[in-house]
PDB file of N, CA and C in Angstrom:
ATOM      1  N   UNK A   1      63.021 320.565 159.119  1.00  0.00           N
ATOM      2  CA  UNK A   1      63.406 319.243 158.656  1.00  0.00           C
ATOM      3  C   UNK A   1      62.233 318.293 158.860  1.00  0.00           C
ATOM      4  N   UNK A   2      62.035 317.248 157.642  1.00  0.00           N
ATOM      5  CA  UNK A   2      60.779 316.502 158.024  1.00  0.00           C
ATOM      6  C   UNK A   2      61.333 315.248 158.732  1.00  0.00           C
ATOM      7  N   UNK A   3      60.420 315.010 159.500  1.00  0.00           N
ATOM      8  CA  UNK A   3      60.413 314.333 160.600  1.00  0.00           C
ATOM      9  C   UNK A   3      61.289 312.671 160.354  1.00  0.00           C
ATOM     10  N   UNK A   4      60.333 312.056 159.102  1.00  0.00           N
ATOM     11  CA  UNK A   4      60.637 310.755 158.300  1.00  0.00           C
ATOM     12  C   UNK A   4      61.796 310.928 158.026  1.00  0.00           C
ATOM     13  N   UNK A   5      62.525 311.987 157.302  1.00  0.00           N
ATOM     14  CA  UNK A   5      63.545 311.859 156.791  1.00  0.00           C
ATOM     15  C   UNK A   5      65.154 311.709 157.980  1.00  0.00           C
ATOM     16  N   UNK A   6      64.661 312.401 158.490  1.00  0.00           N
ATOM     17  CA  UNK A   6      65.944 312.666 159.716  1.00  0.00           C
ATOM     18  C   UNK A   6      65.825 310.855 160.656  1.00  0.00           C
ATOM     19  N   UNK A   7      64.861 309.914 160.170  1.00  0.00           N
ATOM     20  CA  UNK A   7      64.993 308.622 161.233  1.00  0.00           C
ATOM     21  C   UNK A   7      65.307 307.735 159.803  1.00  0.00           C
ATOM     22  N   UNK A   8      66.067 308.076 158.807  1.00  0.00           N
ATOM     23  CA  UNK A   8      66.365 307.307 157.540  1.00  0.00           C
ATOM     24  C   UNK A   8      67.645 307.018 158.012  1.00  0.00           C
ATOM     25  N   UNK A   9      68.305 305.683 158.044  1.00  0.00           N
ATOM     26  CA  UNK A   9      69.344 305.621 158.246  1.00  0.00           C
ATOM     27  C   UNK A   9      70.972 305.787 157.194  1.00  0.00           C
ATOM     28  N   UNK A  10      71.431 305.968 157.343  1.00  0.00           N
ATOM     29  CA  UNK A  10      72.738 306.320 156.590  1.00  0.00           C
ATOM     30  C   UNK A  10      73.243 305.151 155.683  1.00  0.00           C
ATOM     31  N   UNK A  11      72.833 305.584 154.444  1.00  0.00           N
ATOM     32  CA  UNK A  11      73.611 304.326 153.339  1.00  0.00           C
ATOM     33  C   UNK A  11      74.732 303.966 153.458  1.00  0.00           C
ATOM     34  N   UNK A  12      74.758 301.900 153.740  1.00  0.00           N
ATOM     35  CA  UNK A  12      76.377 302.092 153.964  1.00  0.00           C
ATOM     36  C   UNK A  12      77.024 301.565 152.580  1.00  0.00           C
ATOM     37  N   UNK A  13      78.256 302.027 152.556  1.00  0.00           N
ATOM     38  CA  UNK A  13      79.310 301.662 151.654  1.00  0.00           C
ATOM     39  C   UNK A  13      80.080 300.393 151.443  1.00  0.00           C
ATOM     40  N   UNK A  14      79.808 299.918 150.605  1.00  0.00           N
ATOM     41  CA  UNK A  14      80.450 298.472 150.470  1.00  0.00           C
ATOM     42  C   UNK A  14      81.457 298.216 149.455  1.00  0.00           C
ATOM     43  N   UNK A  15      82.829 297.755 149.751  1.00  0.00           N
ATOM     44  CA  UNK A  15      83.661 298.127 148.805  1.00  0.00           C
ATOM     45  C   UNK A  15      84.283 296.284 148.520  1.00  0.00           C
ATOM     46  N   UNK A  16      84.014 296.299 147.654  1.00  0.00           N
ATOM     47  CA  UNK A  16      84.258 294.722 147.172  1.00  0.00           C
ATOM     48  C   UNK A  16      85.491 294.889 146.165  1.00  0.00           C
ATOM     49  N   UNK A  17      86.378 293.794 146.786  1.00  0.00           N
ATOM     50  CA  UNK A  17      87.483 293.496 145.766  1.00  0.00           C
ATOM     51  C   UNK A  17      87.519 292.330 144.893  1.00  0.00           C
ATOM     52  N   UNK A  18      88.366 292.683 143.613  1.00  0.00           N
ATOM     53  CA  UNK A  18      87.788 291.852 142.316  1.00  0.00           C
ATOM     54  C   UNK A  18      89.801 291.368 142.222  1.00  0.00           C
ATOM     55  N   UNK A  19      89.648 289.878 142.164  1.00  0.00           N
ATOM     56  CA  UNK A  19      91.272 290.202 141.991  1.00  0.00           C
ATOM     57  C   UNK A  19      90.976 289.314 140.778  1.00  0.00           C
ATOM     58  N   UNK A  20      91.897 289.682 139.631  1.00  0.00           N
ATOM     59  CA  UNK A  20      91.867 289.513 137.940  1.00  0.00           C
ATOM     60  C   UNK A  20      93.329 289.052 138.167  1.00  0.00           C
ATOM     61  N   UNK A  21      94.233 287.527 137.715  1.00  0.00           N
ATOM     62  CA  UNK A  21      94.650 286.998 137.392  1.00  0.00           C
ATOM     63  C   UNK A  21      95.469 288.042 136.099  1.00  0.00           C
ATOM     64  N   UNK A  22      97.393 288.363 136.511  1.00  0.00           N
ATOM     65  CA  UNK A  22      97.800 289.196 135.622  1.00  0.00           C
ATOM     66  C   UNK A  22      98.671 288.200 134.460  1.00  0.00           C
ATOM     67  N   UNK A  23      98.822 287.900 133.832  1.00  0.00           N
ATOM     68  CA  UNK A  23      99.788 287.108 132.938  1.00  0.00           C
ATOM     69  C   UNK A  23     100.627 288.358 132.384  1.00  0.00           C
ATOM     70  N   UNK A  24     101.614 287.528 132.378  1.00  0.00           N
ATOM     71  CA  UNK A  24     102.767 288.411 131.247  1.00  0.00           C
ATOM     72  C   UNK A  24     102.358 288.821 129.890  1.00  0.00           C
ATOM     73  N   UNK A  25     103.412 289.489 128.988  1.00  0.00           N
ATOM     74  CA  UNK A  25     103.161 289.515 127.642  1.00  0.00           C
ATOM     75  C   UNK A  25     103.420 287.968 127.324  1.00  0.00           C
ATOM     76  N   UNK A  26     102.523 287.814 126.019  1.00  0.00           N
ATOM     77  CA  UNK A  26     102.697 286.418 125.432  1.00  0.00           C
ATOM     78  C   UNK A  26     104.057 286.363 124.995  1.00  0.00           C
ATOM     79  N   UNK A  27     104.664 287.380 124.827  1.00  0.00           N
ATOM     80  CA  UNK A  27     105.984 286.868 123.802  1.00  0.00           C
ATOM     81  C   UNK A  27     107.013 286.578 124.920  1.00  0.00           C
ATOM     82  N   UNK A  28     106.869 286.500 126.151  1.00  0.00           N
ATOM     83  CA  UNK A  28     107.651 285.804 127.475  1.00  0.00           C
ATOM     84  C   UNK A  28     107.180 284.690 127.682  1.00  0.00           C
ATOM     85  N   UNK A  29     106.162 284.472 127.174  1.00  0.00           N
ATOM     86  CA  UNK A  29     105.630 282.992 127.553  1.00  0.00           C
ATOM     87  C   UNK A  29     106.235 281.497 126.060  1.00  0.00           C
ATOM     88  N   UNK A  30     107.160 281.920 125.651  1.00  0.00           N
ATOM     89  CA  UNK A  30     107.437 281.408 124.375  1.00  0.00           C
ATOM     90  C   UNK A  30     107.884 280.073 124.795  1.00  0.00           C
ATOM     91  N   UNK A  31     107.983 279.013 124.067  1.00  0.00           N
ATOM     92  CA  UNK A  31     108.654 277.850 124.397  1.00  0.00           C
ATOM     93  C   UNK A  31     110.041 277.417 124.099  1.00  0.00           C
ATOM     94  N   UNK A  32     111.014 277.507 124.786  1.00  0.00           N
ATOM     95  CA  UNK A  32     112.406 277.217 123.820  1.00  0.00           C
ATOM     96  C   UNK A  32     112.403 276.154 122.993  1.00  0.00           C
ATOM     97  N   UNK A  33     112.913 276.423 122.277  1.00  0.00           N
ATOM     98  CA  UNK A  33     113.345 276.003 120.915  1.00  0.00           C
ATOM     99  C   UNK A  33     114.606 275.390 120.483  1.00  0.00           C
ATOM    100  N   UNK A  34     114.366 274.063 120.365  1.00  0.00           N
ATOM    101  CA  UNK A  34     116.002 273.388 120.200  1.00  0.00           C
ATOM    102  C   UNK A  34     116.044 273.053 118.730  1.00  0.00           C
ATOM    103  N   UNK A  35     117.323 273.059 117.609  1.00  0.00           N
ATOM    104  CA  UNK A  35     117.518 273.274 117.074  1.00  0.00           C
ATOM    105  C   UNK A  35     117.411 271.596 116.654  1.00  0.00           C
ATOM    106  N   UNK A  36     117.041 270.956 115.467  1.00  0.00           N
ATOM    107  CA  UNK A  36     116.169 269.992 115.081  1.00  0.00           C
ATOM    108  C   UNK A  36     117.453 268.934 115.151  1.00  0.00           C
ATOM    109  N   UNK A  37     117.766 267.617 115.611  1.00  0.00           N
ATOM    110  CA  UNK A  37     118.869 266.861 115.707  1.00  0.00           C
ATOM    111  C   UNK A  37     119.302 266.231 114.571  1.00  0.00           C
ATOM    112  N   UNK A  38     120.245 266.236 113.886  1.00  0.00           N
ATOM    113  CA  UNK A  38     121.016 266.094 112.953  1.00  0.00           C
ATOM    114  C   UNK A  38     122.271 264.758 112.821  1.00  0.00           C
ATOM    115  N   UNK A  39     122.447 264.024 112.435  1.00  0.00           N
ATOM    116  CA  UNK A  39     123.478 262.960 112.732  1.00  0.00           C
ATOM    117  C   UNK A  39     124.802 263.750 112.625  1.00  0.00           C
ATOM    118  N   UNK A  40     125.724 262.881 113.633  1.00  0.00           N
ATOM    119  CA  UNK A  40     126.653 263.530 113.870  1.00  0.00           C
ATOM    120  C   UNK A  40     127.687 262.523 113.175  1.00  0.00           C
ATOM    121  N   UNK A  41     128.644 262.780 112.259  1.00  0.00           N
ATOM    122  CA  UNK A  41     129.518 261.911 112.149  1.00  0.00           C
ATOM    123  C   UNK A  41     131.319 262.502 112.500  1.00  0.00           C
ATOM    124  N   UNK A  42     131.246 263.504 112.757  1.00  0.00           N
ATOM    125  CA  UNK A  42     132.715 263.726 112.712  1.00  0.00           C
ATOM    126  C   UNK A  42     132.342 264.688 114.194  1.00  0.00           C
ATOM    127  N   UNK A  43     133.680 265.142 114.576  1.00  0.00           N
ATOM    128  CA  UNK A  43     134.242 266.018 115.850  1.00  0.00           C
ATOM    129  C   UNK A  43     133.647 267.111 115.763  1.00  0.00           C
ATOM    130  N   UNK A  44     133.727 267.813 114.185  1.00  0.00           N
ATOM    131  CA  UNK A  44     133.021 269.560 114.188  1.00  0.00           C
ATOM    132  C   UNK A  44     131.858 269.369 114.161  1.00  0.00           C
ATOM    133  N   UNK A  45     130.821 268.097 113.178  1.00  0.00           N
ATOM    134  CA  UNK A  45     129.403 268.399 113.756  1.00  0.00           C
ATOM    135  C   UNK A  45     129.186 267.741 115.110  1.00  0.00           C
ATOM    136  N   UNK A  46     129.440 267.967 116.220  1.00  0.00           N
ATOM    137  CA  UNK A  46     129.503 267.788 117.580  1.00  0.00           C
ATOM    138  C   UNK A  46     130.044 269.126 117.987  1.00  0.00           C
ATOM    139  N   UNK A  47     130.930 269.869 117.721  1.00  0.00           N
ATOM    140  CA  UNK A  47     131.188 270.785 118.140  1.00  0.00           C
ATOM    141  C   UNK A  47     129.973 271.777 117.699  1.00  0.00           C
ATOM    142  N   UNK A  48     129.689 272.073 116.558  1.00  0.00           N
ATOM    143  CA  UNK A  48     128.633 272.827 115.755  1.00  0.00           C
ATOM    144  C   UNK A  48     127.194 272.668 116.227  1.00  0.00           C
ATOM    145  N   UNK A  49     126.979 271.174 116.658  1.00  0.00           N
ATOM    146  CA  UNK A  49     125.868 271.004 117.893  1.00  0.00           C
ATOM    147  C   UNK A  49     125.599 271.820 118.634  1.00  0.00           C
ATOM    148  N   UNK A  50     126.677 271.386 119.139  1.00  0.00           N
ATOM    149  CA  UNK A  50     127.034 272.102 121.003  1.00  0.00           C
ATOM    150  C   UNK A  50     126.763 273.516 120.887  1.00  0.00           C
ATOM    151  N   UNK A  51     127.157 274.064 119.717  1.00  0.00           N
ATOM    152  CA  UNK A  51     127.113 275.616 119.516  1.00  0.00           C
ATOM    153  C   UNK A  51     125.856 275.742 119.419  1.00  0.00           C
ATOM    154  N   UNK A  52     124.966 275.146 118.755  1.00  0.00           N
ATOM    155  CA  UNK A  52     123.394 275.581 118.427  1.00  0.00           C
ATOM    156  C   UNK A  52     122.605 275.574 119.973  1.00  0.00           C
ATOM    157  N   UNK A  53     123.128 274.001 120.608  1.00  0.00           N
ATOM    158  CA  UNK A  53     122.260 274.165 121.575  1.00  0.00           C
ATOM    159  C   UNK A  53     122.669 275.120 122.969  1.00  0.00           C
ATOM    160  N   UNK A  54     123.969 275.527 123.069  1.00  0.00           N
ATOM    161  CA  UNK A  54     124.378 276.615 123.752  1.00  0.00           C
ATOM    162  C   UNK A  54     124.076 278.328 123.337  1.00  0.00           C
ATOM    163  N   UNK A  55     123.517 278.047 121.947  1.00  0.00           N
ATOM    164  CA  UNK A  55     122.209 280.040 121.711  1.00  0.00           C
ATOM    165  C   UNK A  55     121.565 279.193 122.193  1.00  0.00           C
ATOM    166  N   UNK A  56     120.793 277.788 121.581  1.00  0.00           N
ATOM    167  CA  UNK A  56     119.251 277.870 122.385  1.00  0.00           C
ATOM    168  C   UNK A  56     118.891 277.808 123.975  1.00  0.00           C
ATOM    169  N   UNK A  57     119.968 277.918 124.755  1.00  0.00           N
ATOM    170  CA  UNK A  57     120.360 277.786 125.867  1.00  0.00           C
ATOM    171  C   UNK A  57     120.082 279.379 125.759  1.00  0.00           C
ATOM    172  N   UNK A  58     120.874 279.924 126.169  1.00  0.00           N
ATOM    173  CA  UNK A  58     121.340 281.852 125.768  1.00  0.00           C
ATOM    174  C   UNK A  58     120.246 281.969 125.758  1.00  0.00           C
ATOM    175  N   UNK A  59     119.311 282.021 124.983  1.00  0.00           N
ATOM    176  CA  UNK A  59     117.962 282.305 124.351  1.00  0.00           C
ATOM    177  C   UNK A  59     116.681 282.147 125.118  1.00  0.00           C
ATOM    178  N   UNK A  60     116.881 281.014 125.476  1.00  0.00           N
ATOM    179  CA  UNK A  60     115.814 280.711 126.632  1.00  0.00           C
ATOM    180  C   UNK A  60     116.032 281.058 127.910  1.00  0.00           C
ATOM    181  N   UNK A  61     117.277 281.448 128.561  1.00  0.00           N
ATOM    182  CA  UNK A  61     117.759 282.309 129.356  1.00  0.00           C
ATOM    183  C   UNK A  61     117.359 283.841 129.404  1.00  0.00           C
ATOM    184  N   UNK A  62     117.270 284.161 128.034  1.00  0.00           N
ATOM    185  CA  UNK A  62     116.838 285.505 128.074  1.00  0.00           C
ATOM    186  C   UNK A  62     115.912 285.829 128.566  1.00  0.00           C
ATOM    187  N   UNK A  63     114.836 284.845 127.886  1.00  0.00           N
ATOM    188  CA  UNK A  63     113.333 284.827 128.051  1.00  0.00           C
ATOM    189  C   UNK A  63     112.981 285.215 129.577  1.00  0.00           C
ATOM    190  N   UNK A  64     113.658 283.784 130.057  1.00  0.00           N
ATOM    191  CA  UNK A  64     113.797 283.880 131.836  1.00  0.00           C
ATOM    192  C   UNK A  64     114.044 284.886 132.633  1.00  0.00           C
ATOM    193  N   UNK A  65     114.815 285.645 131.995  1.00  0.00           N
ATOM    194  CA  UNK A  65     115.279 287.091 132.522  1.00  0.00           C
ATOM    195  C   UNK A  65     114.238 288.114 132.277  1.00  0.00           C
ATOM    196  N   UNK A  66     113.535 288.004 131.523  1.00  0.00           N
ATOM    197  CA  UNK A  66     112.465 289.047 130.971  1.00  0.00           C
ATOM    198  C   UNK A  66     111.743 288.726 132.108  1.00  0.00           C
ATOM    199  N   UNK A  67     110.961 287.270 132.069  1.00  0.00           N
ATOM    200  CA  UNK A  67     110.306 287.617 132.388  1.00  0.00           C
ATOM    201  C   UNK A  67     110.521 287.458 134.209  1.00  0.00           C
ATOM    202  N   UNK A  68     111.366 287.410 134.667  1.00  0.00           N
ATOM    203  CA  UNK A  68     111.446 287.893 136.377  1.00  0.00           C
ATOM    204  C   UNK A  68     111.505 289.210 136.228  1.00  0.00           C
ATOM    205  N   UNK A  69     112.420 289.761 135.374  1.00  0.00           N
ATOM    206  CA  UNK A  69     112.042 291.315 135.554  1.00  0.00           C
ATOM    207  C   UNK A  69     110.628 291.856 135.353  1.00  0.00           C
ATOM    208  N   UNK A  70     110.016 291.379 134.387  1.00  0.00           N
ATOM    209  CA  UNK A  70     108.644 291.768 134.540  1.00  0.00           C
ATOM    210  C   UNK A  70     107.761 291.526 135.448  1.00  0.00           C
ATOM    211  N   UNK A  71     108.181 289.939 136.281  1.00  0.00           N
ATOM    212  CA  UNK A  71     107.203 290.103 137.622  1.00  0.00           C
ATOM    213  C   UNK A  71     108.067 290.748 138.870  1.00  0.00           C
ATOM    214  N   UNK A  72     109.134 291.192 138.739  1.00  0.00           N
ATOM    215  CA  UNK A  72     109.378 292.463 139.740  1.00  0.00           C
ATOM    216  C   UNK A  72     108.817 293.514 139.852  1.00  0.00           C
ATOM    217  N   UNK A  73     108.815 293.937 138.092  1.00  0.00           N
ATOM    218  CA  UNK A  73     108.283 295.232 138.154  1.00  0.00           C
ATOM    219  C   UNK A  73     106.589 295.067 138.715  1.00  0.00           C
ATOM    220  N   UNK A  74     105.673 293.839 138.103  1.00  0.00           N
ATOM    221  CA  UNK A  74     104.368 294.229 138.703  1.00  0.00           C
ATOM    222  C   UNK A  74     104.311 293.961 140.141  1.00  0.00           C
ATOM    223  N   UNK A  75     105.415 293.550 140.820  1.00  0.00           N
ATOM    224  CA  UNK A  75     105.324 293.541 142.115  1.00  0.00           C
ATOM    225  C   UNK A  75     105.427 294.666 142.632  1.00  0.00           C
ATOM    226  N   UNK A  76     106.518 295.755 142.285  1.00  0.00           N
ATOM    227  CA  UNK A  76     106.527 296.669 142.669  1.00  0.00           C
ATOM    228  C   UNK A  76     105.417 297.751 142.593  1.00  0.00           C
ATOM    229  N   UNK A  77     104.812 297.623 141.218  1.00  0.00           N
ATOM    230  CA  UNK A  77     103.549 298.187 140.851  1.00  0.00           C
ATOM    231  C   UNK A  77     102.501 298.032 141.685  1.00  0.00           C
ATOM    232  N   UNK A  78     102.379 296.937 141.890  1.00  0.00           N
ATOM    233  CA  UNK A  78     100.807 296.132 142.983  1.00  0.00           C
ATOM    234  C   UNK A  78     101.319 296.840 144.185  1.00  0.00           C
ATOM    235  N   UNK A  79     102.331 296.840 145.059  1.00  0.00           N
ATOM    236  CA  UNK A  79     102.611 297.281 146.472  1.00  0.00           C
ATOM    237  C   UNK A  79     102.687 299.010 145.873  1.00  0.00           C
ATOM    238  N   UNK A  80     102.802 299.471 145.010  1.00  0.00           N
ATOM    239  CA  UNK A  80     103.015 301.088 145.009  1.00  0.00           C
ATOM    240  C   UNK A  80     101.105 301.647 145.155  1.00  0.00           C
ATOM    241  N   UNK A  81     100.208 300.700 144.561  1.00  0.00           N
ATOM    242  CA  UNK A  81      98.978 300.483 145.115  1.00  0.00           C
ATOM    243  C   UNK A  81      98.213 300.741 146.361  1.00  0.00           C
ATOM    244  N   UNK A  82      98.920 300.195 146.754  1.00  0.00           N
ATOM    245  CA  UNK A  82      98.680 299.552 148.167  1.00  0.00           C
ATOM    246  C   UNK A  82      98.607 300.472 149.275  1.00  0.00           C
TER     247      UNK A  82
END
């Protein structure tokens, strides 16, 4: 063994972490959507209202639901990592 080589010291290892910012799919990031306001003159268009803005209610609820389930799942993903 040559002499120089055996007083070379041991390369050390450096392990650097990069953390990248995850966003959802865009189509969870949507904006609800209310249904454009309309004059009301009688009892049914008030009732017929109420109906539009109770889907756009529903609807944007959904969204909400997506997307906690989706940051469960990358939670669970990131700690299965780990």
């Amino acid at each position: 063994m040559l002499s120089a080589c055996s007083s070379m010291p041991e390369p050390k290892v450096i392990t650097v972490t990069v953390t990248k910012p995850l966003l959802p799919p865009q189509d969870y990031l949507q904006r609800c959507q209310l249904s454009e306001r309309y004059a009301i003159n009688t009892n049914l268009d008030l009732l017929n209202y109420i109906k539009r803005l109770e889907a756009a209610i529903d609807s944007c609820d959904a969204s909400s639901i997506r997307l906690i389930d989706w940051a469960e799942r990358m939670s669970t993903y990131r700690n299965d990592d780990q």
